[in-house]
N, C-alpha and C. Protein backbone atom coordinates (compact mmCIF):
# COMPACT_ATOMS: atom_id res chain seq x y z
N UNK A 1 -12.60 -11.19 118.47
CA UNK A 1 -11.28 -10.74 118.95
C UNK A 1 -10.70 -9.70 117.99
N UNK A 2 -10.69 -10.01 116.76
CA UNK A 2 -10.26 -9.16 115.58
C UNK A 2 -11.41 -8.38 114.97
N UNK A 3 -11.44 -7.28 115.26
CA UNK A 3 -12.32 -6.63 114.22
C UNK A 3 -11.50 -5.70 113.21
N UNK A 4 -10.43 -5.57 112.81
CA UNK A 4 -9.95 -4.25 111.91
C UNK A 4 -9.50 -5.39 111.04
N UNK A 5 -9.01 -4.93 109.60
CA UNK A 5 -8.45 -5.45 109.21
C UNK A 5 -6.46 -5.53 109.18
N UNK A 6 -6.14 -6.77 109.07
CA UNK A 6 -4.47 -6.10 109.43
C UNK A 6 -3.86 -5.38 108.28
N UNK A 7 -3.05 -4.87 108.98
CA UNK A 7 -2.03 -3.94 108.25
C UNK A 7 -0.86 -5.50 107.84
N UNK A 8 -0.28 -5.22 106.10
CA UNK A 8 0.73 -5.40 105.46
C UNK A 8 2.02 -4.65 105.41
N UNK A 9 2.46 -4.43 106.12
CA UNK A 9 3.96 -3.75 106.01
C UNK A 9 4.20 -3.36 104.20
N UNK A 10 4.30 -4.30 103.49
CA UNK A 10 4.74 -5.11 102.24
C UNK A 10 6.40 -4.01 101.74
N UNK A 11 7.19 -4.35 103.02
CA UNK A 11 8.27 -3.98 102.70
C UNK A 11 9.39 -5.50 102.11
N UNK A 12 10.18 -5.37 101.26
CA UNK A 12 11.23 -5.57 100.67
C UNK A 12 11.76 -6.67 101.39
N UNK A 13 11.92 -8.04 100.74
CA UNK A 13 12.86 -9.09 101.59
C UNK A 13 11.93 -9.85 102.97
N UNK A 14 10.31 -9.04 103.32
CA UNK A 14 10.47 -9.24 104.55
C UNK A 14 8.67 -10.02 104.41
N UNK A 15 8.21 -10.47 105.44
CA UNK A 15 6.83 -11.03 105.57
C UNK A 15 6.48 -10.39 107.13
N UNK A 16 5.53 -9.18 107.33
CA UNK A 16 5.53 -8.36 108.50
C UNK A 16 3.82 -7.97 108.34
N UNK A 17 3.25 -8.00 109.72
CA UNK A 17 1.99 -7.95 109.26
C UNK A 17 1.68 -7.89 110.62
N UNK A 18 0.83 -6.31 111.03
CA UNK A 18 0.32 -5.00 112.06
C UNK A 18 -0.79 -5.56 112.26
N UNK A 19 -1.04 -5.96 113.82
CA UNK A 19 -2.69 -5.77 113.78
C UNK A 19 -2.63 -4.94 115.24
N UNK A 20 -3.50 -3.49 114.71
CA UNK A 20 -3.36 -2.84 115.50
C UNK A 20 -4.19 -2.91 116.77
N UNK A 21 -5.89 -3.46 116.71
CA UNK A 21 -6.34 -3.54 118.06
C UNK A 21 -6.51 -5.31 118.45
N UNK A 22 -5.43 -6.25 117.92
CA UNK A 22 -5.62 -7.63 118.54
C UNK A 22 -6.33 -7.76 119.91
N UNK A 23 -5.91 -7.06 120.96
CA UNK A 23 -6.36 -6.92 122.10
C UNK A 23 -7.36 -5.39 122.02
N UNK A 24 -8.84 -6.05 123.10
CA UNK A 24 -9.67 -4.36 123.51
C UNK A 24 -9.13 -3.82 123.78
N UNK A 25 -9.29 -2.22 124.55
CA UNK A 25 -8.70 -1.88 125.65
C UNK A 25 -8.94 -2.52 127.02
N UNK A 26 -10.03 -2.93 126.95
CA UNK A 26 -10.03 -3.61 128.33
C UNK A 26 -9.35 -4.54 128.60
N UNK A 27 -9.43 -5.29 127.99
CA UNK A 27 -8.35 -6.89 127.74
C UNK A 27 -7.12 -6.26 128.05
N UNK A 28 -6.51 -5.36 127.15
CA UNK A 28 -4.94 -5.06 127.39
C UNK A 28 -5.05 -4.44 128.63
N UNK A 29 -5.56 -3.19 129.48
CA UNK A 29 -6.11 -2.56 130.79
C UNK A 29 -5.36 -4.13 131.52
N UNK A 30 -6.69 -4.80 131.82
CA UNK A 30 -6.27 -5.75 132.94
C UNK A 30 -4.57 -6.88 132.62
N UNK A 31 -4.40 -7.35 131.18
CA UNK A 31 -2.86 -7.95 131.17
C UNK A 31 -2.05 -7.44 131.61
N UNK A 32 -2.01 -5.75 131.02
CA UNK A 32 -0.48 -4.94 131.61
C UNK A 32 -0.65 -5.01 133.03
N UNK A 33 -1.62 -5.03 133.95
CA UNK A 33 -1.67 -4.35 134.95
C UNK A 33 -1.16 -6.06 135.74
N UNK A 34 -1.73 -6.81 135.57
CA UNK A 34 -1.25 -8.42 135.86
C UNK A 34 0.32 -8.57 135.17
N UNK A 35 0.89 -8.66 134.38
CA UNK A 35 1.83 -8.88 133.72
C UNK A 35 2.57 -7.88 134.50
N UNK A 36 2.51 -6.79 134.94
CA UNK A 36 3.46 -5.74 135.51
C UNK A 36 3.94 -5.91 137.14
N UNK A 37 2.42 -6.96 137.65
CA UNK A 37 2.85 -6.99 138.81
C UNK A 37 3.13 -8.24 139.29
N UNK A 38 2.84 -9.21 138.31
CA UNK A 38 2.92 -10.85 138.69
C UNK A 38 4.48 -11.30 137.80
N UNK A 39 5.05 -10.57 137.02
CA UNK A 39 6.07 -10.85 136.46
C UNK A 39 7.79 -10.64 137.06
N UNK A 40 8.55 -11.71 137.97
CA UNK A 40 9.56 -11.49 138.14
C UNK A 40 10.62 -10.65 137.11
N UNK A 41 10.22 -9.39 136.98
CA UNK A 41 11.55 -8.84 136.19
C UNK A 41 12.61 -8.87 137.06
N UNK A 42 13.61 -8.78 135.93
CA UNK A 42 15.21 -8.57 136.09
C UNK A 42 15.93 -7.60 135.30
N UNK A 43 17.28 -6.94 135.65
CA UNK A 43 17.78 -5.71 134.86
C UNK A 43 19.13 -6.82 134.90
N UNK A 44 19.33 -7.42 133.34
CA UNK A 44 20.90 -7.90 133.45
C UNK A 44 21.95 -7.42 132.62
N UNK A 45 23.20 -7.88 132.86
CA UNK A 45 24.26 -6.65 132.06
C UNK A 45 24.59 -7.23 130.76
N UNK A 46 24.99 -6.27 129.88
CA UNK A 46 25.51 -6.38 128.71
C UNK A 46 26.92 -5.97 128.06
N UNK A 47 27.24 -6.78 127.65
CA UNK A 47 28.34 -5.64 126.99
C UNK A 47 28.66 -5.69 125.55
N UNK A 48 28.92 -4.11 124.86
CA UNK A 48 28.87 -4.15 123.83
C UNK A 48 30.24 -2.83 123.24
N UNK A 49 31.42 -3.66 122.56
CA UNK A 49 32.48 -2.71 122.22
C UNK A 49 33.46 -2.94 123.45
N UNK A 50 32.85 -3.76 124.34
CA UNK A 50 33.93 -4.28 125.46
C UNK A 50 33.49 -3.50 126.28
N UNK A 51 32.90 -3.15 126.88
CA UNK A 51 32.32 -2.10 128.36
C UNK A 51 30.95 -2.40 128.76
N UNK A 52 30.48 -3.07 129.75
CA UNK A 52 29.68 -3.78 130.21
C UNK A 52 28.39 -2.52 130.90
N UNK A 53 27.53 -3.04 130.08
CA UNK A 53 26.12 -1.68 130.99
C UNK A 53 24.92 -2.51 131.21
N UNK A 54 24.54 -1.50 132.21
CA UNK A 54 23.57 -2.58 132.75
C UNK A 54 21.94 -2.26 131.39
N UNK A 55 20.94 -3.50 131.15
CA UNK A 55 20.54 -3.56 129.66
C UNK A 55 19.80 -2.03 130.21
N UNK A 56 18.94 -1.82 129.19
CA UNK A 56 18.26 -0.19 129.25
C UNK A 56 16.66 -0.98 129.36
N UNK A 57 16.41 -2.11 129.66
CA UNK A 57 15.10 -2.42 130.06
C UNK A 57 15.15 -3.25 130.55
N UNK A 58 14.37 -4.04 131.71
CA UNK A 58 13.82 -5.23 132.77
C UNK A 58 13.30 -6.40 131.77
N UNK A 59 13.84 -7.49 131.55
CA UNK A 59 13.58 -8.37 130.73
C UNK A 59 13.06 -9.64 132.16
N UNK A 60 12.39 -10.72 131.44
CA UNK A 60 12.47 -11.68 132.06
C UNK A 60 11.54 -13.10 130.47
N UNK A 61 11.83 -14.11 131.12
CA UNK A 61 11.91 -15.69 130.09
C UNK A 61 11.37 -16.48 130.42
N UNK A 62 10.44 -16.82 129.37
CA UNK A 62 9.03 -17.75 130.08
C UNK A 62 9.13 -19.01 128.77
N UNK A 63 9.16 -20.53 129.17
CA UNK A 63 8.71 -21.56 127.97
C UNK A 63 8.52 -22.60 128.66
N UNK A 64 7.70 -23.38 127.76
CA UNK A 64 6.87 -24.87 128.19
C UNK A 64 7.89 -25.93 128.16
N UNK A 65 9.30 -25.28 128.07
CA UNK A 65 9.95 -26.56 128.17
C UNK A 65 11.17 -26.01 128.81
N UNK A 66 12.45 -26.58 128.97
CA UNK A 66 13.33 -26.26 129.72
C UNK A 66 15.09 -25.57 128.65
N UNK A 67 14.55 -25.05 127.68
CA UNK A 67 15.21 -24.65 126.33
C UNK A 67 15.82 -23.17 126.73
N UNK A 68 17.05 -22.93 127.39
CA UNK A 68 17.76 -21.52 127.62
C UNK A 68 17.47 -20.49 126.32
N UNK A 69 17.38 -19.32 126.55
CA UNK A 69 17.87 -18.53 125.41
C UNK A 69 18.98 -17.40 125.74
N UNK A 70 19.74 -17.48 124.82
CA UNK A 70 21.23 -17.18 124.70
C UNK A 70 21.13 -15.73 123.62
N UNK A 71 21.14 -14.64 123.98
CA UNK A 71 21.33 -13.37 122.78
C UNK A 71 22.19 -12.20 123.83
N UNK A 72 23.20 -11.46 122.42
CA UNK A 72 24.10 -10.95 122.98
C UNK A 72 24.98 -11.20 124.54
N UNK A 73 25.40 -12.65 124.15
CA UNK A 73 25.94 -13.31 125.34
C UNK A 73 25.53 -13.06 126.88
N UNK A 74 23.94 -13.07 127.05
CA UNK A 74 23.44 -13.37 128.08
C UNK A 74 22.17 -14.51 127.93
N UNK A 75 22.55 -16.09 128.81
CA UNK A 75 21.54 -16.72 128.86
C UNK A 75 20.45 -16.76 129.87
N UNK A 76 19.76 -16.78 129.24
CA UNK A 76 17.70 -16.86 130.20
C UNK A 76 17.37 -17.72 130.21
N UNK A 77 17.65 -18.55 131.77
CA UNK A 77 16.66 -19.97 132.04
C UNK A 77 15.41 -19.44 132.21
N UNK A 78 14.67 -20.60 131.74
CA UNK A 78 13.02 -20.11 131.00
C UNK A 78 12.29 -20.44 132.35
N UNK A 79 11.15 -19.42 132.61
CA UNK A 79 9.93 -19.38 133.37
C UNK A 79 8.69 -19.76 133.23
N UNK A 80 8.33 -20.94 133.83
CA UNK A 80 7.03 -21.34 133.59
C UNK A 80 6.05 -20.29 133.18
N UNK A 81 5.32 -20.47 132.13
CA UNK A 81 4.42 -19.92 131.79
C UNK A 81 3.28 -19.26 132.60
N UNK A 82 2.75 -17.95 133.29
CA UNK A 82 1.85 -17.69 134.05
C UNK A 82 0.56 -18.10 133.33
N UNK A 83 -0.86 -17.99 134.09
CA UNK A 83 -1.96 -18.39 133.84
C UNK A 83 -1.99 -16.86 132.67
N UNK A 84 -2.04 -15.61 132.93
CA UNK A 84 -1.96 -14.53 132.38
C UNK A 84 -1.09 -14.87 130.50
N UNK A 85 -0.10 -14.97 131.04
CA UNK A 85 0.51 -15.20 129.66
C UNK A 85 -0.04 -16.71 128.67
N UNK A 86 -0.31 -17.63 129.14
CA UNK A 86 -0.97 -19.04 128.61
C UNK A 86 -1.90 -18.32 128.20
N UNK A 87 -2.95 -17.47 128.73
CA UNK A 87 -3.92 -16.64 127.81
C UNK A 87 -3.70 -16.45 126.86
N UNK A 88 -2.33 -14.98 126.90
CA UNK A 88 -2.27 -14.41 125.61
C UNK A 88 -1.76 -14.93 124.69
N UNK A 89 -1.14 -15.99 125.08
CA UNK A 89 0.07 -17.35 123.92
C UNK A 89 -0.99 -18.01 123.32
N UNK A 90 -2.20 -18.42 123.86
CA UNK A 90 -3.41 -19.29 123.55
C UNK A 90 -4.15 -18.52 121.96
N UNK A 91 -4.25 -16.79 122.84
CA UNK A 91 -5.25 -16.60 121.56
C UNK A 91 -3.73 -15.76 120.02
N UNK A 92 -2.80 -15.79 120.48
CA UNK A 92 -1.68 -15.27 119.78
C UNK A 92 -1.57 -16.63 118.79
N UNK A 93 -1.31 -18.09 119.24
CA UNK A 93 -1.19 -19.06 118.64
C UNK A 93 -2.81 -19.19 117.39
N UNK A 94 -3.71 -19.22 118.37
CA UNK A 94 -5.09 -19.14 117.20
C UNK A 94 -5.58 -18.41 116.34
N UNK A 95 -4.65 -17.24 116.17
CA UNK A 95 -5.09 -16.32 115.42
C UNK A 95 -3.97 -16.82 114.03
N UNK A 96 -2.82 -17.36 114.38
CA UNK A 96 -1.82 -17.80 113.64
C UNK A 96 -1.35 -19.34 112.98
N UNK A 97 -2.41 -19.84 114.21
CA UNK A 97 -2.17 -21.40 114.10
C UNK A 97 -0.84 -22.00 113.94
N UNK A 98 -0.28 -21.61 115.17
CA UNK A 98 1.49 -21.75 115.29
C UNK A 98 1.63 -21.77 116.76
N UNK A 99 2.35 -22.93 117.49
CA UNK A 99 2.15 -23.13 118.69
C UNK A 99 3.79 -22.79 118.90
N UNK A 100 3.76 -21.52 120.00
CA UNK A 100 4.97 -21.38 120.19
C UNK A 100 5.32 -21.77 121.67
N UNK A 101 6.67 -21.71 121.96
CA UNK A 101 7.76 -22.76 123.03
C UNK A 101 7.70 -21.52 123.81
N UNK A 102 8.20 -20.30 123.74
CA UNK A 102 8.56 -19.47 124.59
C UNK A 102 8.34 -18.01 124.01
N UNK A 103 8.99 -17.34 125.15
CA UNK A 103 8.67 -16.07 125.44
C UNK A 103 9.62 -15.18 125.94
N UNK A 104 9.83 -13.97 125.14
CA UNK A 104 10.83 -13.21 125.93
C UNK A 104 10.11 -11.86 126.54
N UNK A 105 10.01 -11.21 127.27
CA UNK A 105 9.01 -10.47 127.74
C UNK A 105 10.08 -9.27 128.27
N UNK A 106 9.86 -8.06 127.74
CA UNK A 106 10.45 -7.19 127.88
C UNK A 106 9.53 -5.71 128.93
N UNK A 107 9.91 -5.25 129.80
CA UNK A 107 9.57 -3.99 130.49
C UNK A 107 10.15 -2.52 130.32
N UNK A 108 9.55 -1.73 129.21
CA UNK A 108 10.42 -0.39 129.34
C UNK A 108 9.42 0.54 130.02
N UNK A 109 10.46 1.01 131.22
CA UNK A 109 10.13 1.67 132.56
C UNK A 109 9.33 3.38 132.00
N UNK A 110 10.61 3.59 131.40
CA UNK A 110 10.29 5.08 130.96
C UNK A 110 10.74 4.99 129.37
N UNK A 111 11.06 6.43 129.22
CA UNK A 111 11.46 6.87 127.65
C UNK A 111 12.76 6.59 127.29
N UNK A 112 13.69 6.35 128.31
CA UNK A 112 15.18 6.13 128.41
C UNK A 112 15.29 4.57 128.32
N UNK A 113 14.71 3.75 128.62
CA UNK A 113 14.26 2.33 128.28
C UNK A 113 14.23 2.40 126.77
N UNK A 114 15.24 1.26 126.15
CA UNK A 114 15.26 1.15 124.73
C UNK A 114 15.81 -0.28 124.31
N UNK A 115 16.01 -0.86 123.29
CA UNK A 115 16.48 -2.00 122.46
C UNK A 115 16.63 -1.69 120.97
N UNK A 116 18.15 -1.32 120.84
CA UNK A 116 18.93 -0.85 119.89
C UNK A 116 18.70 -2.23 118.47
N UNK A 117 19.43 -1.60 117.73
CA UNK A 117 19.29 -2.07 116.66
C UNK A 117 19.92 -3.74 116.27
N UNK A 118 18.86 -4.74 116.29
CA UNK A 118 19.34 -5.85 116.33
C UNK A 118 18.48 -6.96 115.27
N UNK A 119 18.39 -8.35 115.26
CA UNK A 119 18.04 -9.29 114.62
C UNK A 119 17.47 -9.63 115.32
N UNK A 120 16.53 -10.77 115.28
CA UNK A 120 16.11 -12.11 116.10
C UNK A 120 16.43 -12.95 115.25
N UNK A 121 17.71 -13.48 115.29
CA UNK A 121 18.19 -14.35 114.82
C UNK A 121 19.21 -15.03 114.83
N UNK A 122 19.21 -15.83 116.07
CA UNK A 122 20.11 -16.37 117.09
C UNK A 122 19.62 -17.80 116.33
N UNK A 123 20.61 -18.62 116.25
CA UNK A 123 20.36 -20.04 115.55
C UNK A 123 19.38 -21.00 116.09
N UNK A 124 19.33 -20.88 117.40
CA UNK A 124 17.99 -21.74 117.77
C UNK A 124 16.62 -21.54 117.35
N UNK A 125 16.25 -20.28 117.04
CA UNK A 125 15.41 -19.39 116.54
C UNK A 125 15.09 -20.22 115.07
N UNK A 126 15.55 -21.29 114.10
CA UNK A 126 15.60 -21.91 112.55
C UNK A 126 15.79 -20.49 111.71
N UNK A 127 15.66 -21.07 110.67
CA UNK A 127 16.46 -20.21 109.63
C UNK A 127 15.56 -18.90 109.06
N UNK A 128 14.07 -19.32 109.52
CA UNK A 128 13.09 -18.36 109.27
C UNK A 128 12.07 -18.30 110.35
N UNK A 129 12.64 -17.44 111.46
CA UNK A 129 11.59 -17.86 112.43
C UNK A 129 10.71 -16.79 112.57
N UNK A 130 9.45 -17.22 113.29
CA UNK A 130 8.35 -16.09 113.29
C UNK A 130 8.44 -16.16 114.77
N UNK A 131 8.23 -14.53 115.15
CA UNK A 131 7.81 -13.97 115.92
C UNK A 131 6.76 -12.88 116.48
N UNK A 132 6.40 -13.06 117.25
CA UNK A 132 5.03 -12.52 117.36
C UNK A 132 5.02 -11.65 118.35
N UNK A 133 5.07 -10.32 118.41
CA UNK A 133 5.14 -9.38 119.53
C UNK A 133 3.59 -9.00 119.88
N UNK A 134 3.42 -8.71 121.35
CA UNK A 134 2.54 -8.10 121.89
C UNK A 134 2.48 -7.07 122.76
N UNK A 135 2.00 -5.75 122.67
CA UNK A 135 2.27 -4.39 123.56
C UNK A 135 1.01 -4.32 124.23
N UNK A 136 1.55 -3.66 125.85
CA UNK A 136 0.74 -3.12 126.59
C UNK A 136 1.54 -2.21 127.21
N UNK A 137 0.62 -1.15 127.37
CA UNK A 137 1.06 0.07 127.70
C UNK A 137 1.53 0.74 126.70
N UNK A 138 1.86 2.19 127.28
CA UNK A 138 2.84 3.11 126.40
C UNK A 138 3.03 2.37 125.51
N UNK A 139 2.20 3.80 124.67
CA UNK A 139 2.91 3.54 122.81
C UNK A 139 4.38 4.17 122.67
N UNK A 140 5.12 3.03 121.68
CA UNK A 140 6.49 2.82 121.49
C UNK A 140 7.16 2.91 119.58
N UNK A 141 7.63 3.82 119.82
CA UNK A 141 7.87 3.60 117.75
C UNK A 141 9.00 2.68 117.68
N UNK A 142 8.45 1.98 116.48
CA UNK A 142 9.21 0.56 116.85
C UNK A 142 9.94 0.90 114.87
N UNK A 143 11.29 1.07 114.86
CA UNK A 143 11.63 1.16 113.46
C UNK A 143 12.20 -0.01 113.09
N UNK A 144 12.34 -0.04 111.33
CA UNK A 144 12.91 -0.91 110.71
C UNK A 144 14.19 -0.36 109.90
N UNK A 145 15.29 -1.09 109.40
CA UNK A 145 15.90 -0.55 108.28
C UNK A 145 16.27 -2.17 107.76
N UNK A 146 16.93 -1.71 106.45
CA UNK A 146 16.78 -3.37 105.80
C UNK A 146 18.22 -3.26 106.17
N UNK A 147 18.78 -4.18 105.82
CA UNK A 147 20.82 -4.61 106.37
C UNK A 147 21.55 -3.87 105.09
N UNK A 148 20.63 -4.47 103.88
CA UNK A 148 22.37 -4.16 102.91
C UNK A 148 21.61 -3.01 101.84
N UNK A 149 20.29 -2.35 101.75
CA UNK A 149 19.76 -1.21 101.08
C UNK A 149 19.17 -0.17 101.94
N UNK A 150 20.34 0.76 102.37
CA UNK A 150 20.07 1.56 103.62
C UNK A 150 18.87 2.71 103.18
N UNK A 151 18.57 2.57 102.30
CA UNK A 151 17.59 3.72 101.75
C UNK A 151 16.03 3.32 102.86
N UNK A 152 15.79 2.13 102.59
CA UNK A 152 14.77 1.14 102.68
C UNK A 152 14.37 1.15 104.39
N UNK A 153 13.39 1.88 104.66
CA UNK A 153 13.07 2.19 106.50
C UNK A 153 11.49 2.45 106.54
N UNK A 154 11.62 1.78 107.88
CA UNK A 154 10.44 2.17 108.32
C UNK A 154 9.68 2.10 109.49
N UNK A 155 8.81 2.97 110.04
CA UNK A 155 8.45 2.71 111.45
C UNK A 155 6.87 2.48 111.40
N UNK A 156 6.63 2.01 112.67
CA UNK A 156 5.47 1.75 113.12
C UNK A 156 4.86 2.53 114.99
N UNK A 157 3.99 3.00 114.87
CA UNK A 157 3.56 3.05 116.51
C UNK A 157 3.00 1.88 116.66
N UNK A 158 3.76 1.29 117.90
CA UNK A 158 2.86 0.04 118.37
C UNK A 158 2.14 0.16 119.58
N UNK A 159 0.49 0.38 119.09
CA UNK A 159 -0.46 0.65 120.22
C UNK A 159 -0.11 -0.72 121.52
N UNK A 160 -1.05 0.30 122.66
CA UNK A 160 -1.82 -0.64 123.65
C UNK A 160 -3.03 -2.04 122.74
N UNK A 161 -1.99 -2.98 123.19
CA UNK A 161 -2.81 -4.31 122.79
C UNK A 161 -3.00 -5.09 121.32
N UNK A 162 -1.64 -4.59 120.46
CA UNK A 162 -1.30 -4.55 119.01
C UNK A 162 -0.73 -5.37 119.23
N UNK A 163 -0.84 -6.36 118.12
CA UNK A 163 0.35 -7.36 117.75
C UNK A 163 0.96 -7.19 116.35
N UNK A 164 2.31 -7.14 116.27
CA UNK A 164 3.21 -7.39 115.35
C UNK A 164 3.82 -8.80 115.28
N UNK A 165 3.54 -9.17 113.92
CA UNK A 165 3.99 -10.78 113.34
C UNK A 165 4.94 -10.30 112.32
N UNK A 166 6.42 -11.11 112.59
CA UNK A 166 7.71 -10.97 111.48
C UNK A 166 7.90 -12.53 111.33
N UNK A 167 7.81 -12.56 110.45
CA UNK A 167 8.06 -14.00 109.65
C UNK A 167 8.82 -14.08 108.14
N UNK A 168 9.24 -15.31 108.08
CA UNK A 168 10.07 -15.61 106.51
C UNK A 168 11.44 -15.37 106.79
N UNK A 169 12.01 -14.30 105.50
CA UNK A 169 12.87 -14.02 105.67
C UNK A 169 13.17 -12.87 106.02
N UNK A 170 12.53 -11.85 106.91
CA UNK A 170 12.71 -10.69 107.39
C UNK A 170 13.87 -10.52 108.63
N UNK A 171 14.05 -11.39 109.33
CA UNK A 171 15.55 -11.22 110.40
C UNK A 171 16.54 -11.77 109.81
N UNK A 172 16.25 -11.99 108.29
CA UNK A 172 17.49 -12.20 107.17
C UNK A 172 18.24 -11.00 106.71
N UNK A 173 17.02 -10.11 106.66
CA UNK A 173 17.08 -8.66 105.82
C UNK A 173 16.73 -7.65 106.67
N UNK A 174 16.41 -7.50 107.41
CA UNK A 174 15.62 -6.43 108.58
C UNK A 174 16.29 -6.74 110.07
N UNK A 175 16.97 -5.20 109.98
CA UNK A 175 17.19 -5.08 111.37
C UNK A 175 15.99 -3.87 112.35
N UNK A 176 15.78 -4.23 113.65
CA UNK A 176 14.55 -3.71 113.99
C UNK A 176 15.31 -2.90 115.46
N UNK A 177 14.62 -1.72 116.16
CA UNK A 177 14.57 -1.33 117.23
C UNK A 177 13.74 -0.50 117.78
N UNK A 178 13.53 -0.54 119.44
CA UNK A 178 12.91 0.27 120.06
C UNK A 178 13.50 1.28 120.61
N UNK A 179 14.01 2.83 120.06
CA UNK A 179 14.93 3.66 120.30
C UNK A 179 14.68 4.59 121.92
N UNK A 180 15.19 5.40 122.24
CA UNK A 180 14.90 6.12 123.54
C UNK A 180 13.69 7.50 122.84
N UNK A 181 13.20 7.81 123.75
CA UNK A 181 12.50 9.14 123.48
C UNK A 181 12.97 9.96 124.50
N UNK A 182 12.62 11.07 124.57
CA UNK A 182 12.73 12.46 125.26
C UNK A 182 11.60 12.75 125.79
N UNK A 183 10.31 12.19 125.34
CA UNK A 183 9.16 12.34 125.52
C UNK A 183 8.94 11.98 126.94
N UNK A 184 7.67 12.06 127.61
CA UNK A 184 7.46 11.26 129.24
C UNK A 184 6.82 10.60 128.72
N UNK A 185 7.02 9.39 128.34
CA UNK A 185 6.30 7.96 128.43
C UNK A 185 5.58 7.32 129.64
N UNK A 186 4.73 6.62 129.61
CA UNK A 186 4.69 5.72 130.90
C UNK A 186 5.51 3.92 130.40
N UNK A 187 5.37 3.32 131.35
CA UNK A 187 5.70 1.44 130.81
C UNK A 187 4.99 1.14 129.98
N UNK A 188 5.70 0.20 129.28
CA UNK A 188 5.00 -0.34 128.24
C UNK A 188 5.89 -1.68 128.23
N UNK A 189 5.29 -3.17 128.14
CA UNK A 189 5.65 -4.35 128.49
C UNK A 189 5.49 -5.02 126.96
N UNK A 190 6.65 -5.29 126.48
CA UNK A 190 6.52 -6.29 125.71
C UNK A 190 6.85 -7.83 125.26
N UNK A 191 5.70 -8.47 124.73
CA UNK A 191 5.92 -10.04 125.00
C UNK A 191 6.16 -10.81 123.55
N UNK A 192 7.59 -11.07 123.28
CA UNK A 192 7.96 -11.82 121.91
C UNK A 192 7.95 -13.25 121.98
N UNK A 193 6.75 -14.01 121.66
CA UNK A 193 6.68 -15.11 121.31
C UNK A 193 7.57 -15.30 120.37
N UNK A 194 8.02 -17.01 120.57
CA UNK A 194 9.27 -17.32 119.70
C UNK A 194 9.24 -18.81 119.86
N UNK A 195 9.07 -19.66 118.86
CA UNK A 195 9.70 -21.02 119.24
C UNK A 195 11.33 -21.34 119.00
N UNK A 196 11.74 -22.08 119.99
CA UNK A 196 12.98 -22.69 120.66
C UNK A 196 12.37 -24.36 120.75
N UNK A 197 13.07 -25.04 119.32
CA UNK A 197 12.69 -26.00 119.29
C UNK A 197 13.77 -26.95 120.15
């Protein structure tokens, strides 16, 4: 499954660690293309500064148990797990040996599709939680900056079929986003494992 070796971030405050081809191309080929069309997305609203917009990407909420998740005051009753995703949770958990509860699964359509600058670190989440992202489709620059040493940044391209692992204390110290481009992108679907104990 793994042949490269992973990438260490070894930024400041944080435990972050790139593996850029987790998935073949073929493997990722057939998920996005299943995941894009077997996945009930939804577009729900937000508001932020008091003026309500609708989010800038198609989200939808998948876990093995019946545990809401609640961020920027919108809650997601959770979606049984597809046969597709139990896959990728299966070999995501064995590569980590960490059995996670759920899933937030994100769809950005085009280049105007984004997720601004935020935490994962909503209290159900424990005090150091790991999360485990997975991309298909369109490559996406995914940046960092730390909270209280603004010097301290950094980005990543996150290929077709890459996984990114943030663990420790990095959504202590690290705020993260997926910004807009100008560029013509195509979709690119992403799936944040997370336990919700």
């Amino acid at each position: 499954m793994l042949f490269e070796t992973p990438i260490n971030l070894n930024l400041k405050d944080s435990d972050i660690v790139y593996h850029p081809n987790f998935f073949n191309k073929k493997q990722a080929d057939i998920y996005f293309d299943q995941l894009d069309k077997k996945i009930d997305w939804q577009q729900d609203t937000i508001t932020v500064f008091g003026k309500t917009h609708l989010q800038p990407r198609l989200t939808a909420f998948f876990a093995d148990n019946n545990k809401s998740y609640k961020y920027s005051n919108i809650i997601m009753k959770p979606n049984s797990f597809n046969k597709e995703l139990l896959g990728i949770k299966r070999m995501v958990e064995s590569q980590l040996n960490t059995r996670f509860t759920s899933c937030l699964a994100n769809l950005y359509r085009h280049g105007q599709d984004s997720n601004g600058w935020h935490a994962d670190n909503e209290k159900e989440l424990g005090d150091q939680p790991i999360i485990a992202s997975v991309s298909f489709g369109a490559e996406r620059i995914f940046q960092l900056k730390h909270r209280y040493q603004k010097a301290l940044k950094a980005k990543i391209n996150l290929l077709h079929g890459s996984l990114l692992i943030m663990k420790g204390e990095t959504q202590k110290f690290w705020l993260h986003q997926i910004p807009k481009t100008s560029k013509h992108v195509g979709k690119r679907i992403n799936l944040t494992f997370r336990i919700i104990a």
